[in-house]
PDB file of N, CA and C in Angstrom:
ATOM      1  N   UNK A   1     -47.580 -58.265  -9.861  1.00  0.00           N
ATOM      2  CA  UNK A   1     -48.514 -58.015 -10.933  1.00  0.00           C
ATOM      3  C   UNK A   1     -48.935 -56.551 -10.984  1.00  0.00           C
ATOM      4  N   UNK A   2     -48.875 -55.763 -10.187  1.00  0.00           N
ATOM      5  CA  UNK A   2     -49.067 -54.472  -9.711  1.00  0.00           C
ATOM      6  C   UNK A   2     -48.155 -53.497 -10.744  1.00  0.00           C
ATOM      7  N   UNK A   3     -47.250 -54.363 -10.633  1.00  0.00           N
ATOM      8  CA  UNK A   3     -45.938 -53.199 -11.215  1.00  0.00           C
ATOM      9  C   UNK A   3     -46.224 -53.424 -12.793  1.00  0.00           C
ATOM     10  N   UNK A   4     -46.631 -54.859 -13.136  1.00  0.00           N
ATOM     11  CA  UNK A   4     -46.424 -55.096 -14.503  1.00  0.00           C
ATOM     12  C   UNK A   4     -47.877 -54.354 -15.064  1.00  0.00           C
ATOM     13  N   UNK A   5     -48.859 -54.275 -14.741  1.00  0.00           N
ATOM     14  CA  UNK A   5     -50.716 -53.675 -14.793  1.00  0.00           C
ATOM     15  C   UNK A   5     -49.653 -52.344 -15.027  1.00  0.00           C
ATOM     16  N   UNK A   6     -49.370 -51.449 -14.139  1.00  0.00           N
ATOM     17  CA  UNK A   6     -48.892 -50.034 -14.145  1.00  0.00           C
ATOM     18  C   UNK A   6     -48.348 -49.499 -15.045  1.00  0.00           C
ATOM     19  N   UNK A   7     -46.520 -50.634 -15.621  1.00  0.00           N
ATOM     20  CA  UNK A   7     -45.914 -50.410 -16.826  1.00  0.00           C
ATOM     21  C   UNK A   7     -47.174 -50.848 -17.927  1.00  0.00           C
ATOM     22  N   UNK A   8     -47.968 -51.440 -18.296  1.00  0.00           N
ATOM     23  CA  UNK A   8     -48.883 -51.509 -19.352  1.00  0.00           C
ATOM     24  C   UNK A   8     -49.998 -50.620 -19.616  1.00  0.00           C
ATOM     25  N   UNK A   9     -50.231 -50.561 -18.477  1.00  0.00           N
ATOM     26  CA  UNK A   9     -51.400 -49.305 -18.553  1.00  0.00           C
ATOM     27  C   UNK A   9     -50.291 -47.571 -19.380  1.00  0.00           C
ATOM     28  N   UNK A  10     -49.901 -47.545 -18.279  1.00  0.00           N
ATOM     29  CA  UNK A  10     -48.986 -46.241 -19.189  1.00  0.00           C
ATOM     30  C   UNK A  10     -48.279 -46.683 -20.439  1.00  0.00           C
ATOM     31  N   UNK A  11     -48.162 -47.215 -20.811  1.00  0.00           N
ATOM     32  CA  UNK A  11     -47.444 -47.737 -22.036  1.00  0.00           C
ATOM     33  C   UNK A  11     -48.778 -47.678 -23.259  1.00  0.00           C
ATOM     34  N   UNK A  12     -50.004 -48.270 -22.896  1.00  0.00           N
ATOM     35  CA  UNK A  12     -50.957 -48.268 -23.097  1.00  0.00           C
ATOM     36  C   UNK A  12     -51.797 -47.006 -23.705  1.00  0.00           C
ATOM     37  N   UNK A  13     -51.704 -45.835 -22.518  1.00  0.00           N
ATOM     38  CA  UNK A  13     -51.829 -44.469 -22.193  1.00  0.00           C
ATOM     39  C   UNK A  13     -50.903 -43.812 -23.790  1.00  0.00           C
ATOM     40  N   UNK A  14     -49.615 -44.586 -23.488  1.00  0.00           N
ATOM     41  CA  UNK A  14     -49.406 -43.058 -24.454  1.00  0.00           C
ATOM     42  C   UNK A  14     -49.469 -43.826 -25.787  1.00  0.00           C
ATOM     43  N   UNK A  15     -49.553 -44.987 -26.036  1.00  0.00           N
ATOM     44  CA  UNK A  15     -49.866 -45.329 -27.237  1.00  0.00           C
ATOM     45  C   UNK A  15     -51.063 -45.196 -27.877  1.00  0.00           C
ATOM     46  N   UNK A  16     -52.073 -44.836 -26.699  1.00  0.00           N
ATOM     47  CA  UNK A  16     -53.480 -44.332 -27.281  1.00  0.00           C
ATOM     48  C   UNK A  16     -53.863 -43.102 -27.646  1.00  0.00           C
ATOM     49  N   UNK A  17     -52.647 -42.242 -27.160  1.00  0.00           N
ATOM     50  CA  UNK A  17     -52.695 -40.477 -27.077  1.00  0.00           C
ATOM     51  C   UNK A  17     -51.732 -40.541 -28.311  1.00  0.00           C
ATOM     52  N   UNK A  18     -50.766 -41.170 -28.579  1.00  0.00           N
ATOM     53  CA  UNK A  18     -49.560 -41.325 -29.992  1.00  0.00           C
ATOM     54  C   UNK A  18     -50.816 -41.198 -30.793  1.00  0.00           C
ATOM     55  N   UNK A  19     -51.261 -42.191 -30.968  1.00  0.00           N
ATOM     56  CA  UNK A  19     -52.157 -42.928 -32.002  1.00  0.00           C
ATOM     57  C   UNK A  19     -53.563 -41.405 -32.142  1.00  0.00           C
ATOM     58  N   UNK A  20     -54.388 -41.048 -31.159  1.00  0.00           N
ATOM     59  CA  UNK A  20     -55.224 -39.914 -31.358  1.00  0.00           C
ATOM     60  C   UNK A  20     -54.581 -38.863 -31.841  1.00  0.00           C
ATOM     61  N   UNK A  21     -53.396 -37.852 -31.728  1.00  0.00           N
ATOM     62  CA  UNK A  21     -52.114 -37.281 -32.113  1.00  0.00           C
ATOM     63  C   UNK A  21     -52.317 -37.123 -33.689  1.00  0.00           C
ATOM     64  N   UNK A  22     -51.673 -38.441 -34.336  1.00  0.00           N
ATOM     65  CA  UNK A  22     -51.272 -38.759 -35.136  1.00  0.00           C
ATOM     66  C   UNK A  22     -52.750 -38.707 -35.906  1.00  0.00           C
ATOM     67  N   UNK A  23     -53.635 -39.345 -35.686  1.00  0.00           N
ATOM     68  CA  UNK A  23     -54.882 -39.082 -36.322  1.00  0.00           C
ATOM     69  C   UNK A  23     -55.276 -37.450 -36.934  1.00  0.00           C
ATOM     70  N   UNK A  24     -55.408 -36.649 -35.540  1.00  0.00           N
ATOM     71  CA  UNK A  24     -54.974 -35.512 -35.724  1.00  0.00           C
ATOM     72  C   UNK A  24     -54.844 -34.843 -36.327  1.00  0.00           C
ATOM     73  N   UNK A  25     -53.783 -34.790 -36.895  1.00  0.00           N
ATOM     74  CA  UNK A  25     -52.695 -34.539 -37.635  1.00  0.00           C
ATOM     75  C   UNK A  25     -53.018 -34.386 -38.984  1.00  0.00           C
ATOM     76  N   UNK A  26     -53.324 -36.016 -39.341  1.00  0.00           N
ATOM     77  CA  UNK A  26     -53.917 -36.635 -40.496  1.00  0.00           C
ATOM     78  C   UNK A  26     -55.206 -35.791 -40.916  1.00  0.00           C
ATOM     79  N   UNK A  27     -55.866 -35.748 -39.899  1.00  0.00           N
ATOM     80  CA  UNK A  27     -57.192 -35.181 -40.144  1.00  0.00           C
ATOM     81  C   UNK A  27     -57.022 -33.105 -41.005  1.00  0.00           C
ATOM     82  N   UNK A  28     -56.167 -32.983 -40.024  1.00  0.00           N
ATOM     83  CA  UNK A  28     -55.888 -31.804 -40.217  1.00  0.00           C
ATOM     84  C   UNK A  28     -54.639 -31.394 -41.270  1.00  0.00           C
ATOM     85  N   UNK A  29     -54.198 -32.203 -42.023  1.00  0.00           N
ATOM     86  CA  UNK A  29     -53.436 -32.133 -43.063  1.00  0.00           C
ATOM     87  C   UNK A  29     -53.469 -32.919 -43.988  1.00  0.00           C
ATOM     88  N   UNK A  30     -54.405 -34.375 -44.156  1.00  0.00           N
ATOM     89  CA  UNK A  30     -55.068 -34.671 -45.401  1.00  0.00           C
ATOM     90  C   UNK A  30     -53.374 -35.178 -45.577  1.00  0.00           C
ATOM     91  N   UNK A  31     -52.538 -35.840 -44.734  1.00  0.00           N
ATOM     92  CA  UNK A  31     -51.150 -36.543 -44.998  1.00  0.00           C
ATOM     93  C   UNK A  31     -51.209 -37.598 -44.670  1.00  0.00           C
ATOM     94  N   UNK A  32     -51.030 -38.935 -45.741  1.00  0.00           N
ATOM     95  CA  UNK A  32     -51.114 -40.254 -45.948  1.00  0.00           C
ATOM     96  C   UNK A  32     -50.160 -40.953 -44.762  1.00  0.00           C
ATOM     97  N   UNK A  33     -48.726 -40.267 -44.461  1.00  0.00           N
ATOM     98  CA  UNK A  33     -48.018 -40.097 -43.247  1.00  0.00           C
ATOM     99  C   UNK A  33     -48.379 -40.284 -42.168  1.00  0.00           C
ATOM    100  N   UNK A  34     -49.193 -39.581 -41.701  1.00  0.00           N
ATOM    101  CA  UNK A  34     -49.871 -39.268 -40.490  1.00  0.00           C
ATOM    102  C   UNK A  34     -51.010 -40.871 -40.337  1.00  0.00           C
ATOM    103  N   UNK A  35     -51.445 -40.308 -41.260  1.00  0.00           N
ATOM    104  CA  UNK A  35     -52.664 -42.220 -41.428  1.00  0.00           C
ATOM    105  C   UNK A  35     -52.272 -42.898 -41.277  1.00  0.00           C
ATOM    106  N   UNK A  36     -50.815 -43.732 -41.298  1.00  0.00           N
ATOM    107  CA  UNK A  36     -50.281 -44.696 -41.309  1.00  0.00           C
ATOM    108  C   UNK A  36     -49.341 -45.003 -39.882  1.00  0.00           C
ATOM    109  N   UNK A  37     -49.136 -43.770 -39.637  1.00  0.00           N
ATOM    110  CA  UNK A  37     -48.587 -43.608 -38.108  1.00  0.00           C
ATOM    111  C   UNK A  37     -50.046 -44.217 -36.970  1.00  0.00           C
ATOM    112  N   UNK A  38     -50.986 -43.703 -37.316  1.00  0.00           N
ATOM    113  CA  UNK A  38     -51.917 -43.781 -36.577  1.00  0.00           C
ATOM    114  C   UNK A  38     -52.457 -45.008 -36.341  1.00  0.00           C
ATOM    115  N   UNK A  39     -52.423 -45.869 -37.186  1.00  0.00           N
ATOM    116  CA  UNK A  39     -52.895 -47.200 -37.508  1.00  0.00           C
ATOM    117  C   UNK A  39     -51.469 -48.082 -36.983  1.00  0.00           C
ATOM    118  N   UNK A  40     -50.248 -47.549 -37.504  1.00  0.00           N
ATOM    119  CA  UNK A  40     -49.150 -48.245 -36.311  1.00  0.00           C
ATOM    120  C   UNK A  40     -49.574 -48.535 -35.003  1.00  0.00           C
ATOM    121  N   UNK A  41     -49.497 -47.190 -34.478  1.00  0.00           N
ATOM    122  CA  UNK A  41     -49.506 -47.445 -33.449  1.00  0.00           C
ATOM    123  C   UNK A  41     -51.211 -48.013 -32.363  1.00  0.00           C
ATOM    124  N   UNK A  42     -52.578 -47.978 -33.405  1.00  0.00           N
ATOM    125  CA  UNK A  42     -53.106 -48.391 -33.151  1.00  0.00           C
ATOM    126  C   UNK A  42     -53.117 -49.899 -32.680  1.00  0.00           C
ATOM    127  N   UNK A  43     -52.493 -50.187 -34.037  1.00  0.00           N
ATOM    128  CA  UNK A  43     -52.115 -51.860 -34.039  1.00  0.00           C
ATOM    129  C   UNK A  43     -50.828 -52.317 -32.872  1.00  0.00           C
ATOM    130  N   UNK A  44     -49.677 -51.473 -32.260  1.00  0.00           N
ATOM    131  CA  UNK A  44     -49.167 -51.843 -31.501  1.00  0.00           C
ATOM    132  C   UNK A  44     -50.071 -51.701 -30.199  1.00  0.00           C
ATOM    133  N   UNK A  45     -51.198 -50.562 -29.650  1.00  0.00           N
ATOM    134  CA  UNK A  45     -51.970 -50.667 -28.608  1.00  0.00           C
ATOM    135  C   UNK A  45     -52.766 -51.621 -28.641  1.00  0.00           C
ATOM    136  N   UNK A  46     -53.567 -52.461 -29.746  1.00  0.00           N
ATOM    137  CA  UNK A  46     -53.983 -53.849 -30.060  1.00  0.00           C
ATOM    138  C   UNK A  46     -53.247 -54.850 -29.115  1.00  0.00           C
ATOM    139  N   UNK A  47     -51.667 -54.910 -29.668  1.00  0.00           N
ATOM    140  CA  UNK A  47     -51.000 -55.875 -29.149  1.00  0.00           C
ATOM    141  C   UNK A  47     -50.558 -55.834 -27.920  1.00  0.00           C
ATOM    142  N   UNK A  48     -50.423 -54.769 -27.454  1.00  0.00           N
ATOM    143  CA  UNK A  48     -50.435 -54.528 -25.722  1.00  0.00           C
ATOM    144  C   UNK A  48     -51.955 -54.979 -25.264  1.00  0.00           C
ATOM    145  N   UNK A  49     -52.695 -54.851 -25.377  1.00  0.00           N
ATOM    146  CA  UNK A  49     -53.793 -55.170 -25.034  1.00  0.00           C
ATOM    147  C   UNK A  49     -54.146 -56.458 -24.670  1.00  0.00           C
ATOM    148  N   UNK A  50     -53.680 -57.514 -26.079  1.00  0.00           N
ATOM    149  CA  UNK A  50     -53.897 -58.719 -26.510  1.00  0.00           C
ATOM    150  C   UNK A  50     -53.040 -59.473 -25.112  1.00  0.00           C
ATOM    151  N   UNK A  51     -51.705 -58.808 -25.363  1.00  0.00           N
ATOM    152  CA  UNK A  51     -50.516 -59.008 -24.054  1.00  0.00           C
ATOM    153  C   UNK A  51     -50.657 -59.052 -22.651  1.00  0.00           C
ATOM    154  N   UNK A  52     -51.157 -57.790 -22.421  1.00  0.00           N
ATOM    155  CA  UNK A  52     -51.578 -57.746 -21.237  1.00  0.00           C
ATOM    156  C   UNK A  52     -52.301 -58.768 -20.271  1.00  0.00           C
ATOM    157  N   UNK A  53     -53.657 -59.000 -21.302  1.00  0.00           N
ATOM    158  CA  UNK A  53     -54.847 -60.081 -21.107  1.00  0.00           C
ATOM    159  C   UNK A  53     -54.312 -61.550 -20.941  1.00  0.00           C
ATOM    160  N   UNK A  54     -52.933 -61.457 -21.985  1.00  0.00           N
ATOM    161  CA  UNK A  54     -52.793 -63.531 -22.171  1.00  0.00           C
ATOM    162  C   UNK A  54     -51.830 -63.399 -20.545  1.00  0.00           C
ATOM    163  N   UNK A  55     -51.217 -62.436 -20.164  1.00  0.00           N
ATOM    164  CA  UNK A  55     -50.269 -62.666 -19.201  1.00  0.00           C
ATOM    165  C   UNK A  55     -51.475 -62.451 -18.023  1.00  0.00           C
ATOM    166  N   UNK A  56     -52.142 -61.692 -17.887  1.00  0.00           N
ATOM    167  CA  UNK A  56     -53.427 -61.949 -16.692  1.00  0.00           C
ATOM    168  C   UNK A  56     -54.001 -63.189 -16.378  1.00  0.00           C
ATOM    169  N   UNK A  57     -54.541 -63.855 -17.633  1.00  0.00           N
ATOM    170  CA  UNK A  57     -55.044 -65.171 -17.712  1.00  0.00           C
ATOM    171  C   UNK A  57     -54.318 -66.225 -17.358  1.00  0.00           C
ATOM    172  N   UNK A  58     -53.094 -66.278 -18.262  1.00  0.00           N
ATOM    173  CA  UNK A  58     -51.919 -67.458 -17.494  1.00  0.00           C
ATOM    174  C   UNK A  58     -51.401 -67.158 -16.786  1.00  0.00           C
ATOM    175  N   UNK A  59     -51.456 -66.073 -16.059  1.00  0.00           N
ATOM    176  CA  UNK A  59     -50.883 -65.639 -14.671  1.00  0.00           C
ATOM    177  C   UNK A  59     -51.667 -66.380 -13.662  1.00  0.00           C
ATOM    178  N   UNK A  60     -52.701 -66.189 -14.033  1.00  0.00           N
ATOM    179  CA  UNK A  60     -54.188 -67.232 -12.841  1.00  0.00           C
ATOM    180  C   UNK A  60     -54.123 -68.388 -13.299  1.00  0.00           C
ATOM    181  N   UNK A  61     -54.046 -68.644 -14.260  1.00  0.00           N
ATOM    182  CA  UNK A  61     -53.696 -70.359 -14.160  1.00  0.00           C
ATOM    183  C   UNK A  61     -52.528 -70.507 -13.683  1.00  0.00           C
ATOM    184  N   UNK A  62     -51.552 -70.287 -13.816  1.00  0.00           N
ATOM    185  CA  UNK A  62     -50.258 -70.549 -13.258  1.00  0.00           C
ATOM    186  C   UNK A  62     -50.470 -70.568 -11.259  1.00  0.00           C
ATOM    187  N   UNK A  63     -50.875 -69.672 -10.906  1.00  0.00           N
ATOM    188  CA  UNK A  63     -50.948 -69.497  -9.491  1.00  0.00           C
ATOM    189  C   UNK A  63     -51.992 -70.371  -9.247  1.00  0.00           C
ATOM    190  N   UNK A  64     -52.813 -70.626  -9.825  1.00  0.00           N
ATOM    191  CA  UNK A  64     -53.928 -71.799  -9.432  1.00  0.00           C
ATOM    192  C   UNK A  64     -53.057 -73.363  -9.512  1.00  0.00           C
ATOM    193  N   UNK A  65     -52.276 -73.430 -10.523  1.00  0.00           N
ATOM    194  CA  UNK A  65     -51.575 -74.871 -10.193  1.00  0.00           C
ATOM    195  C   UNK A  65     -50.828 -74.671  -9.206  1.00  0.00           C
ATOM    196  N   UNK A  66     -50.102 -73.942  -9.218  1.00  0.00           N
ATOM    197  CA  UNK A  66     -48.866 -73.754  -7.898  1.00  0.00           C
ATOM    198  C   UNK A  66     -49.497 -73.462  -6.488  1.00  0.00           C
ATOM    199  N   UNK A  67     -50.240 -73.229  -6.230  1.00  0.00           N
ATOM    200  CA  UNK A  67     -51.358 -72.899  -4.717  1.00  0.00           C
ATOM    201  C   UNK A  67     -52.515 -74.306  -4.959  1.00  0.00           C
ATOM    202  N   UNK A  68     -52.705 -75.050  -5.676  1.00  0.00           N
ATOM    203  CA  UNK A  68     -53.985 -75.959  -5.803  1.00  0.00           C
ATOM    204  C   UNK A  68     -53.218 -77.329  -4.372  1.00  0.00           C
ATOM    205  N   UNK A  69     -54.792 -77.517  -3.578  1.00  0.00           N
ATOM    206  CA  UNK A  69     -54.414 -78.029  -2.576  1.00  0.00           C
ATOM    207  C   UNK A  69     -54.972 -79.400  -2.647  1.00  0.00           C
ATOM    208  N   UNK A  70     -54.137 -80.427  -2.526  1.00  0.00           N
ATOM    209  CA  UNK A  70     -54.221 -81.639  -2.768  1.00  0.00           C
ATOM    210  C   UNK A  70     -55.104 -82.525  -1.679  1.00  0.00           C
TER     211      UNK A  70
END
């Protein structure tokens, strides 16, 4: 779980720095382009997020059935 937290977090990382970037950008060139990039990739750091959390959660349920002592 270590390795998978690590690949998400950095994945995470640069989709939040893409996404500020791209804002940026937008801000500073008034380009509809740029706005729409930003909100991409907002919405893909959403879904990493969302991801991350459902695989944490059924990760602990999963190890709670498989370790539960009879």
């Amino acid at each position: 779980m270590i390795v998978f937290r690590w690949i998400m977090g950095v994945l995470g990382a640069v989709f939040a720095i893409v996404a500020l970037v791209s804002l940026s950008l937008q801000v500073a060139s008034q380009s509809d382009v740029w706005l729409r990039r930003a909100r991409h990739f907002r919405h893909w750091l959403w879904l990493l997020l969302l991801g991350w959390f459902n695989v944490e959660v059924w990760g602990r349920v999963a190890l709670t059935i498989i370790h539960w002592k009879r």
